[in-house]
PDB file of N, CA and C in Angstrom:
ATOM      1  N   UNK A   1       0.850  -1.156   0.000  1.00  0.00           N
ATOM      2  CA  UNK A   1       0.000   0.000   0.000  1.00  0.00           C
ATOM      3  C   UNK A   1       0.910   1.237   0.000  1.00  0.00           C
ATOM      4  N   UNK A   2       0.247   2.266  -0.922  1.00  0.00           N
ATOM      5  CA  UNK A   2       1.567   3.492  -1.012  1.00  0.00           C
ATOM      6  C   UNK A   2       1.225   4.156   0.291  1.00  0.00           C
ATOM      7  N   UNK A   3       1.952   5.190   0.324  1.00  0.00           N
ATOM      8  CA  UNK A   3       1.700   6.292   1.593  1.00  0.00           C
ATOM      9  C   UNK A   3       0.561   7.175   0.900  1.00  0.00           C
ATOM     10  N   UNK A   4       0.113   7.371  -0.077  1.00  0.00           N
ATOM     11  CA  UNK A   4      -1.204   8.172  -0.400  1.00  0.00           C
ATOM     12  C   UNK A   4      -2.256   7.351   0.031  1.00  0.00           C
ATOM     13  N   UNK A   5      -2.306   5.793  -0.521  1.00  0.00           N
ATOM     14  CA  UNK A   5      -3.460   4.896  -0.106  1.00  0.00           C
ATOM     15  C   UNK A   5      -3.419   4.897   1.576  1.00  0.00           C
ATOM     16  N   UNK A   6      -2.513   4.726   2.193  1.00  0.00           N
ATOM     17  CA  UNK A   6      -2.589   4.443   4.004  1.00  0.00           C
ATOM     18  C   UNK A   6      -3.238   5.988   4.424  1.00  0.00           C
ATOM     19  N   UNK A   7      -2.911   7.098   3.890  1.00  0.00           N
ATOM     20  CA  UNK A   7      -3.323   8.653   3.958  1.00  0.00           C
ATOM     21  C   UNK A   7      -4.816   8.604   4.195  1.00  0.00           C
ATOM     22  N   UNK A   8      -5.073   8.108   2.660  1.00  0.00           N
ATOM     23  CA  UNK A   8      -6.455   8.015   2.219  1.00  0.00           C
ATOM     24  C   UNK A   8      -7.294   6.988   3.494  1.00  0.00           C
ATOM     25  N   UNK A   9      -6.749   6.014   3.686  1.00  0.00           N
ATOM     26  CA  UNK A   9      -7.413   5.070   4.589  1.00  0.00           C
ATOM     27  C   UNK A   9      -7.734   5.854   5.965  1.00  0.00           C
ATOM     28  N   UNK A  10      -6.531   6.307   6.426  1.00  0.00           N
ATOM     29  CA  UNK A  10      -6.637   7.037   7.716  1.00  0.00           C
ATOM     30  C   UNK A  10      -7.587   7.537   7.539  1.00  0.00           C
ATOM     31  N   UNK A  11      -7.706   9.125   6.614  1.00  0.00           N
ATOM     32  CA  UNK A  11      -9.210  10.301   6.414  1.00  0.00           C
ATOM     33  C   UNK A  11     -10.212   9.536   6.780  1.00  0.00           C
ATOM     34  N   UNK A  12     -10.160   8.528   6.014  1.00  0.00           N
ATOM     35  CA  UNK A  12     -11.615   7.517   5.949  1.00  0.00           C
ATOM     36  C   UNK A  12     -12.121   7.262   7.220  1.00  0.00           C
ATOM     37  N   UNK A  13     -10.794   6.367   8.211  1.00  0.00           N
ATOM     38  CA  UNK A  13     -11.231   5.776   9.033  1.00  0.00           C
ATOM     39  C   UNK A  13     -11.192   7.223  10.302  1.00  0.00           C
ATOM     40  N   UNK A  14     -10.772   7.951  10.255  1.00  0.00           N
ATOM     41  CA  UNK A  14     -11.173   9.504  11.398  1.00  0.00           C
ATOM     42  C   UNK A  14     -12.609  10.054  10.902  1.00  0.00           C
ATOM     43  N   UNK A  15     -12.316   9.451   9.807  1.00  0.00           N
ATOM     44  CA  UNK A  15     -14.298  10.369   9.221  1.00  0.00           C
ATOM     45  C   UNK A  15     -15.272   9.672   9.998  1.00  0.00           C
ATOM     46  N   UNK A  16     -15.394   7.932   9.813  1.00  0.00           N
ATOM     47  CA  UNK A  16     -15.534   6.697  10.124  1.00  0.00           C
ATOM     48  C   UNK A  16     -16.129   7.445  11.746  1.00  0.00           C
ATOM     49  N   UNK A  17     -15.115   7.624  12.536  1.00  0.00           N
ATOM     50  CA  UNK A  17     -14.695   7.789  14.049  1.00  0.00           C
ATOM     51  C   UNK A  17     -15.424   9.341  14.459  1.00  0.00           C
ATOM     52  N   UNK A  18     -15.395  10.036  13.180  1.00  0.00           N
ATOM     53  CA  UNK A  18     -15.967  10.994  13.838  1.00  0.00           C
ATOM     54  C   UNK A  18     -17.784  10.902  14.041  1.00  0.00           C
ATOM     55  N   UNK A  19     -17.713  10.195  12.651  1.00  0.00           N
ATOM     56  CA  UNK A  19     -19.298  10.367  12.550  1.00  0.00           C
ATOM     57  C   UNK A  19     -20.095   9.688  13.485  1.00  0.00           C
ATOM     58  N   UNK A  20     -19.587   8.390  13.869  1.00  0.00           N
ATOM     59  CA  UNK A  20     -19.753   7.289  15.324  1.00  0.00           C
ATOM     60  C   UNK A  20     -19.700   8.124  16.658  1.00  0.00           C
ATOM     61  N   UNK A  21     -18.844   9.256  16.729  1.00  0.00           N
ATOM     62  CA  UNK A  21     -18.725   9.967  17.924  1.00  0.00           C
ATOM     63  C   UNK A  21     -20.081  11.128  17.887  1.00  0.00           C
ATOM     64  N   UNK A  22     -20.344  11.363  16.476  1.00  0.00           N
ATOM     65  CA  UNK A  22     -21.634  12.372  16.401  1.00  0.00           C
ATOM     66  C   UNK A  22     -23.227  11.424  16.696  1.00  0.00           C
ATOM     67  N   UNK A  23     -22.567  10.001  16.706  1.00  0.00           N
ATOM     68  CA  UNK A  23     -23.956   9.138  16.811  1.00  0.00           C
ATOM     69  C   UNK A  23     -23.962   8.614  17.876  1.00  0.00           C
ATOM     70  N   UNK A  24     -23.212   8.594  18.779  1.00  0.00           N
ATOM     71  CA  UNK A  24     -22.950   8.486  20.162  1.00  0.00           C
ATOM     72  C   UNK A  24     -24.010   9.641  20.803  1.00  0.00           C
ATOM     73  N   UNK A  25     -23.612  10.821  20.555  1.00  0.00           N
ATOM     74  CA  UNK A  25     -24.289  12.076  21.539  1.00  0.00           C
ATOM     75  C   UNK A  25     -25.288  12.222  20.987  1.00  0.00           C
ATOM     76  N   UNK A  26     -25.980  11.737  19.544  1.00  0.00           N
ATOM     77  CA  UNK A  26     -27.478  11.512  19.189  1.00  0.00           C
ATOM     78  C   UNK A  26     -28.344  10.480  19.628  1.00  0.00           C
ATOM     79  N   UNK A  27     -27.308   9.446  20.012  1.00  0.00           N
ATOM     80  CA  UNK A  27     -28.209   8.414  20.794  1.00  0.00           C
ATOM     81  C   UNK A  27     -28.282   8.769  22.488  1.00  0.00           C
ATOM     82  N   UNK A  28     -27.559   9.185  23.119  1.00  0.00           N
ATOM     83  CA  UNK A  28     -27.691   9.894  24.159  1.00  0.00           C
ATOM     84  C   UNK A  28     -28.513  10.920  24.602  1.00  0.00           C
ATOM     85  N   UNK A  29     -28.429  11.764  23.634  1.00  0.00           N
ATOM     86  CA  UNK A  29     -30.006  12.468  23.548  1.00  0.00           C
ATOM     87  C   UNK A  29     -30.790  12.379  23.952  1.00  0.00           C
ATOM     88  N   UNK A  30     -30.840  11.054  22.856  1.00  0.00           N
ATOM     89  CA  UNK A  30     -32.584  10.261  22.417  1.00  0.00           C
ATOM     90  C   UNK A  30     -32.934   9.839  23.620  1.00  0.00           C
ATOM     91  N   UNK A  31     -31.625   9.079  24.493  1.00  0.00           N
ATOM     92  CA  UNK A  31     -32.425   8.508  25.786  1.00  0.00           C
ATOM     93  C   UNK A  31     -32.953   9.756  26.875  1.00  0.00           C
ATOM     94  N   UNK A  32     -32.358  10.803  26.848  1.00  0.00           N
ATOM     95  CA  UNK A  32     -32.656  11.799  27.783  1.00  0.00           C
ATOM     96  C   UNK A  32     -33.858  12.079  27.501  1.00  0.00           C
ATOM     97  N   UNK A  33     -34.254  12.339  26.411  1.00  0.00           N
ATOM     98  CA  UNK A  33     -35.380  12.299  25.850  1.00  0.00           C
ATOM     99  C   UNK A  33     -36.443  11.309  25.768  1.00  0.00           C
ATOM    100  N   UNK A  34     -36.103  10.264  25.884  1.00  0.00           N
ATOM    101  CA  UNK A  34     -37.099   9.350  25.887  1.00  0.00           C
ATOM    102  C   UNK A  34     -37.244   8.907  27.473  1.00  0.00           C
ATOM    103  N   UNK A  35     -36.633   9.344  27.948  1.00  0.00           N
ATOM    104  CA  UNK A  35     -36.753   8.714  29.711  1.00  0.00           C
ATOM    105  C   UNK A  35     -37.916   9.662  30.403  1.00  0.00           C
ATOM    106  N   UNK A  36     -37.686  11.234  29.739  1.00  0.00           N
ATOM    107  CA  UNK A  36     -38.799  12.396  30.062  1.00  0.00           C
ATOM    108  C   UNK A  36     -40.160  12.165  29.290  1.00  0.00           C
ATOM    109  N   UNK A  37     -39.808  11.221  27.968  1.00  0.00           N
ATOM    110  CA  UNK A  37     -41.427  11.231  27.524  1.00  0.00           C
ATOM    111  C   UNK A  37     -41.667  10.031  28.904  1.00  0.00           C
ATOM    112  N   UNK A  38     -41.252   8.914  29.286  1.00  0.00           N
ATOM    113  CA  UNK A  38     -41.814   7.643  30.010  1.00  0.00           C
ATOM    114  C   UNK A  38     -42.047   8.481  31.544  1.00  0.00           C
ATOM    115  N   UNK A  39     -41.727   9.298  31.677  1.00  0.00           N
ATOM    116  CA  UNK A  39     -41.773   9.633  33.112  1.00  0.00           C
ATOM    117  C   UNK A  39     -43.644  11.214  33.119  1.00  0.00           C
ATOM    118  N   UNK A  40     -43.089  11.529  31.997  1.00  0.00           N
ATOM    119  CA  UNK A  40     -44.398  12.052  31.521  1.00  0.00           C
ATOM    120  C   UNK A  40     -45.841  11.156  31.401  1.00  0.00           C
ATOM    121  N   UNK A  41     -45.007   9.733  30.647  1.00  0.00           N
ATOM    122  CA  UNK A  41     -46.705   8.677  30.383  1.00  0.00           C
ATOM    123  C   UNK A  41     -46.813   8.486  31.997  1.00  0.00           C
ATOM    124  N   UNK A  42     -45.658   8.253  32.812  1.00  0.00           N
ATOM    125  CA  UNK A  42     -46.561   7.663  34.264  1.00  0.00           C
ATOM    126  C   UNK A  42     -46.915   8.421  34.961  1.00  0.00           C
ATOM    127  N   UNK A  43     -46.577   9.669  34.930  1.00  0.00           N
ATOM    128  CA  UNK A  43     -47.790  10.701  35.439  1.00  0.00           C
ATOM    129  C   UNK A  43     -48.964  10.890  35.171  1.00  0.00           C
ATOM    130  N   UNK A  44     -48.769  11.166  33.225  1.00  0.00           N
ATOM    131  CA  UNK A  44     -50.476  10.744  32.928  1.00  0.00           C
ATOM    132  C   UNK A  44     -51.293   9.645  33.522  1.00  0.00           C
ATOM    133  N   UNK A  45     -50.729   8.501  33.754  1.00  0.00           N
ATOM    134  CA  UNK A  45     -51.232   7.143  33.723  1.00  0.00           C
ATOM    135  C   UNK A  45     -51.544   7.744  35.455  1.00  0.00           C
ATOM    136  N   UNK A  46     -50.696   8.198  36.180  1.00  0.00           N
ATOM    137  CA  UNK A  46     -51.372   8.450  37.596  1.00  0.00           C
ATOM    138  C   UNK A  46     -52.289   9.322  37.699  1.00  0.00           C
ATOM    139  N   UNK A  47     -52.374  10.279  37.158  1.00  0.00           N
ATOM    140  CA  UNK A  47     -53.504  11.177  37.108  1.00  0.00           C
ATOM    141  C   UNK A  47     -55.132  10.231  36.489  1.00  0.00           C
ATOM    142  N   UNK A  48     -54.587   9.777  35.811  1.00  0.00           N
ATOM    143  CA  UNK A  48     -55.680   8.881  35.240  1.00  0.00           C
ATOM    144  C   UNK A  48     -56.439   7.971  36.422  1.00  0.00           C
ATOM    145  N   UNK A  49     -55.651   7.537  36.821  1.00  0.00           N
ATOM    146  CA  UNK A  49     -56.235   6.353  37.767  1.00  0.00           C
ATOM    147  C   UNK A  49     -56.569   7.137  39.209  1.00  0.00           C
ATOM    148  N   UNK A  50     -56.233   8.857  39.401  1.00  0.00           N
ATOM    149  CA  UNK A  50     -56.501   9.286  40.185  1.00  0.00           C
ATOM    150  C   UNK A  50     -58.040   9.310  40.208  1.00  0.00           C
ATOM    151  N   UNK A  51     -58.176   9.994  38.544  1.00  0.00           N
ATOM    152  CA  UNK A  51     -59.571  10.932  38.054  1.00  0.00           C
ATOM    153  C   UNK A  51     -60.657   9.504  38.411  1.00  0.00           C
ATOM    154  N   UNK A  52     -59.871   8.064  37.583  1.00  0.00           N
ATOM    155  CA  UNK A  52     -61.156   7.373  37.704  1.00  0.00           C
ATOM    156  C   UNK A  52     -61.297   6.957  39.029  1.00  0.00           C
ATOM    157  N   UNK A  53     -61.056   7.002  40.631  1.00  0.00           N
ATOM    158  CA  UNK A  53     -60.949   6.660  41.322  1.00  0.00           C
ATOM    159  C   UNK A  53     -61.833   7.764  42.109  1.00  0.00           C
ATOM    160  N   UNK A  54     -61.563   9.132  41.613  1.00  0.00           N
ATOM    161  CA  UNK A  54     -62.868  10.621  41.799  1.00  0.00           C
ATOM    162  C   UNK A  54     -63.928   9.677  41.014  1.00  0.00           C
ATOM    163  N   UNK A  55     -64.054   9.533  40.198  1.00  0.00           N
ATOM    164  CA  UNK A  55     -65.448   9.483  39.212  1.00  0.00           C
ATOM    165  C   UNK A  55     -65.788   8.223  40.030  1.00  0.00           C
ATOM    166  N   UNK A  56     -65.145   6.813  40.273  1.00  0.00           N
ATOM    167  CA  UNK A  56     -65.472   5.852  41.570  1.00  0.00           C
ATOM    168  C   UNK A  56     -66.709   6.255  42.475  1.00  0.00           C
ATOM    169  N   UNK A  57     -65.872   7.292  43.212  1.00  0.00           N
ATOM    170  CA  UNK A  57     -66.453   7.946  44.278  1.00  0.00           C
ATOM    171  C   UNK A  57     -67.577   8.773  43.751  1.00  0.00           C
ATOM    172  N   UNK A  58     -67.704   9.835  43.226  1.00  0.00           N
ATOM    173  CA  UNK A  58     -68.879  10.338  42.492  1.00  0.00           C
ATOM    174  C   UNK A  58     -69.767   9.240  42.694  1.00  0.00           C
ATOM    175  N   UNK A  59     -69.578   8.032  41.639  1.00  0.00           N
ATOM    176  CA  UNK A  59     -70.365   7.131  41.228  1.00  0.00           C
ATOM    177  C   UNK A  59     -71.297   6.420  42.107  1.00  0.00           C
ATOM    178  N   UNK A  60     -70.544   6.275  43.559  1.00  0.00           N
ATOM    179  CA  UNK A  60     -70.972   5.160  44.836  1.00  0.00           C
ATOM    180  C   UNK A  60     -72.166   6.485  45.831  1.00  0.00           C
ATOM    181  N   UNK A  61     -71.765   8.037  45.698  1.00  0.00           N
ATOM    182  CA  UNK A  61     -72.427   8.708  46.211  1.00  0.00           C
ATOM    183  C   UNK A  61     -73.879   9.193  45.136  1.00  0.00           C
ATOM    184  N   UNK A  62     -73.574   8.838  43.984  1.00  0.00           N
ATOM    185  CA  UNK A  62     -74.813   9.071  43.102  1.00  0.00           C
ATOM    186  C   UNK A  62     -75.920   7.845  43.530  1.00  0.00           C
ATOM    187  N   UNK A  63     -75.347   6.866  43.462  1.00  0.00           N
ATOM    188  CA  UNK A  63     -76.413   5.485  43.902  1.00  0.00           C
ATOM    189  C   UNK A  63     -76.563   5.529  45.502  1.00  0.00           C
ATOM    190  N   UNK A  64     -75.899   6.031  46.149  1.00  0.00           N
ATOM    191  CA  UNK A  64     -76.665   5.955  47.510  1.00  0.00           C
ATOM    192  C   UNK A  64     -78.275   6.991  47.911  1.00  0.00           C
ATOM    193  N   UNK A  65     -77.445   7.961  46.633  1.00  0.00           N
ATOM    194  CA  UNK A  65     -78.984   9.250  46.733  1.00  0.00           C
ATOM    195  C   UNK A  65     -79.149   8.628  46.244  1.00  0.00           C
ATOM    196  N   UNK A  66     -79.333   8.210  45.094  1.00  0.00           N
ATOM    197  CA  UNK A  66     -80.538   7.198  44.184  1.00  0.00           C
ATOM    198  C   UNK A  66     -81.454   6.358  45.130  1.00  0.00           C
ATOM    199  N   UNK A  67     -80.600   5.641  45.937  1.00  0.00           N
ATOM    200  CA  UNK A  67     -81.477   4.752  47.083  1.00  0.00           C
ATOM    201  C   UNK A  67     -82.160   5.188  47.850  1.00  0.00           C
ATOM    202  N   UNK A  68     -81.183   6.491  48.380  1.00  0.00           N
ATOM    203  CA  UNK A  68     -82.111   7.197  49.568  1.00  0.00           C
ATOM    204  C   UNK A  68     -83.486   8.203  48.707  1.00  0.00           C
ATOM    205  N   UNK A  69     -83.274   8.551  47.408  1.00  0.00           N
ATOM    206  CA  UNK A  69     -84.532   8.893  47.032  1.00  0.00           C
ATOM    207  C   UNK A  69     -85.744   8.148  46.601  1.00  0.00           C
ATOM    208  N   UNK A  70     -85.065   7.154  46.587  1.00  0.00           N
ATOM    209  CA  UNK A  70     -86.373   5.596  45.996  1.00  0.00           C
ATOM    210  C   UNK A  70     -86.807   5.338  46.962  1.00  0.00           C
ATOM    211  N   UNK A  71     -86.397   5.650  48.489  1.00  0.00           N
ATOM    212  CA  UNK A  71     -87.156   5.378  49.639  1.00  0.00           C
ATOM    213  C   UNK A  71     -87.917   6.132  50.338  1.00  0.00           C
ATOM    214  N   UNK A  72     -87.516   7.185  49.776  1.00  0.00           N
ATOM    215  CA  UNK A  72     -87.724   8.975  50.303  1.00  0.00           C
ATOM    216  C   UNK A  72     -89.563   8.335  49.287  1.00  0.00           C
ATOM    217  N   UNK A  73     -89.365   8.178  47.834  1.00  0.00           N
ATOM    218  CA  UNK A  73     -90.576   8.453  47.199  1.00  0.00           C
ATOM    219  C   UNK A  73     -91.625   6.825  47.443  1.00  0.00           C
ATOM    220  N   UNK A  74     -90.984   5.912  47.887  1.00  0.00           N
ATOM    221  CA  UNK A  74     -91.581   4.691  48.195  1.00  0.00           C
ATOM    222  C   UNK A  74     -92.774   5.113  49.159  1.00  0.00           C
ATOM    223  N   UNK A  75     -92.028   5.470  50.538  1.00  0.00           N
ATOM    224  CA  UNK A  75     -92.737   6.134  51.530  1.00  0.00           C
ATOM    225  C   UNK A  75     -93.968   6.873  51.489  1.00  0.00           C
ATOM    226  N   UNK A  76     -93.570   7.940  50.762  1.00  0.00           N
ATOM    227  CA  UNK A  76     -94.452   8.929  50.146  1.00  0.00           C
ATOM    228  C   UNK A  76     -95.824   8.662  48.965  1.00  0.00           C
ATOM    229  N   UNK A  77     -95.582   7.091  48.263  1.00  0.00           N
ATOM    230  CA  UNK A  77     -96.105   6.580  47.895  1.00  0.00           C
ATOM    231  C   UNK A  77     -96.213   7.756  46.506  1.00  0.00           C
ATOM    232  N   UNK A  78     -94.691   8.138  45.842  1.00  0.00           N
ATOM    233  CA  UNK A  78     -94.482   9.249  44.596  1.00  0.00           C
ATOM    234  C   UNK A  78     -93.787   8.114  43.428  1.00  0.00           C
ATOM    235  N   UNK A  79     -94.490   8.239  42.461  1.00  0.00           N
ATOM    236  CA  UNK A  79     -93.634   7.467  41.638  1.00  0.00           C
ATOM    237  C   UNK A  79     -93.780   8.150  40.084  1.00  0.00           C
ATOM    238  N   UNK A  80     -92.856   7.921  39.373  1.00  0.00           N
ATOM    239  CA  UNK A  80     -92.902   8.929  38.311  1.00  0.00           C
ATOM    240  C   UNK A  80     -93.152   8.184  37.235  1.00  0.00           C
ATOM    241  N   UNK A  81     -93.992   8.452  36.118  1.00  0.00           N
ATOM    242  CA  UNK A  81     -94.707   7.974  35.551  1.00  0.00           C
ATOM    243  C   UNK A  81     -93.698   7.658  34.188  1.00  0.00           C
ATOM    244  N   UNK A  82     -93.629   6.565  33.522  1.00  0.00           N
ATOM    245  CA  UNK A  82     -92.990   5.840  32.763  1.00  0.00           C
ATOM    246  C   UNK A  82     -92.643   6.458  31.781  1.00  0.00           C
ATOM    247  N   UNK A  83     -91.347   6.678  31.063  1.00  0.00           N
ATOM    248  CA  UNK A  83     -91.380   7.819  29.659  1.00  0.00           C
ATOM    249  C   UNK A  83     -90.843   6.783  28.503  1.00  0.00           C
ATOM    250  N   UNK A  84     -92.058   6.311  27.818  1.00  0.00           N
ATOM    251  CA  UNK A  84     -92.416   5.961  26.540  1.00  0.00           C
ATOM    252  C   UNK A  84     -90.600   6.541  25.587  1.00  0.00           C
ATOM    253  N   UNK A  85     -90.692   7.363  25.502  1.00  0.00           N
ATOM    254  CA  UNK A  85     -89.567   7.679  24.524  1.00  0.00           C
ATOM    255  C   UNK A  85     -87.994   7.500  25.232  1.00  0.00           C
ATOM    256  N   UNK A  86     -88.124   6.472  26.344  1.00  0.00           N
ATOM    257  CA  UNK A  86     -86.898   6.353  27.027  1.00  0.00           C
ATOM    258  C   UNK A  86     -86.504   5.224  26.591  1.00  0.00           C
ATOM    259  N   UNK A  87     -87.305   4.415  26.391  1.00  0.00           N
ATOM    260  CA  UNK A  87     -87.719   3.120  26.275  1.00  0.00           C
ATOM    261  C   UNK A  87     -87.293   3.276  24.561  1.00  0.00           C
TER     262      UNK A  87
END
């Protein structure tokens, strides 16, 4: 191999080395970046399971008035008359 070809090889292989060193700190990045989107989904995901755990609760205090008004109108002997277009 002449000393122009070993020249030539070197350029190559520092180009080689550099561009690997520019894909190094792009993949590094990516993880910094991708560790803040996953830490973002499990917040969403906690907020989520907060909200449905409110709406839970909502839910268990809507059916207890429900009960306590079906007894409230039992009593009272009130009942509301059937709606055809519900049906």
């Amino acid at each position: 191999m002449t000393e122009r070809e070993e020249i030539a090889v070197l350029d190559y292989l520092k180009d080689i080395q550099a561009r690997l060193g520019r894909m190094e700190n792009d993949i590094s990045d990516i993880k910094v970046r991708l560790s803040s989107l996953e830490s973002g989904m499990a917040l969403m995901k906690q907020e989520m399971a907060h909200q449905s755990g409110e709406i839970a609760a909502i839910n268990a205090r809507l059916d207890r008035a429900d009960g306590r008004l079906t007894r409230i109108e039992t009593r009272l002997n009130i009942f509301e008359a059937p709606n055809p277009a519900a049906e």
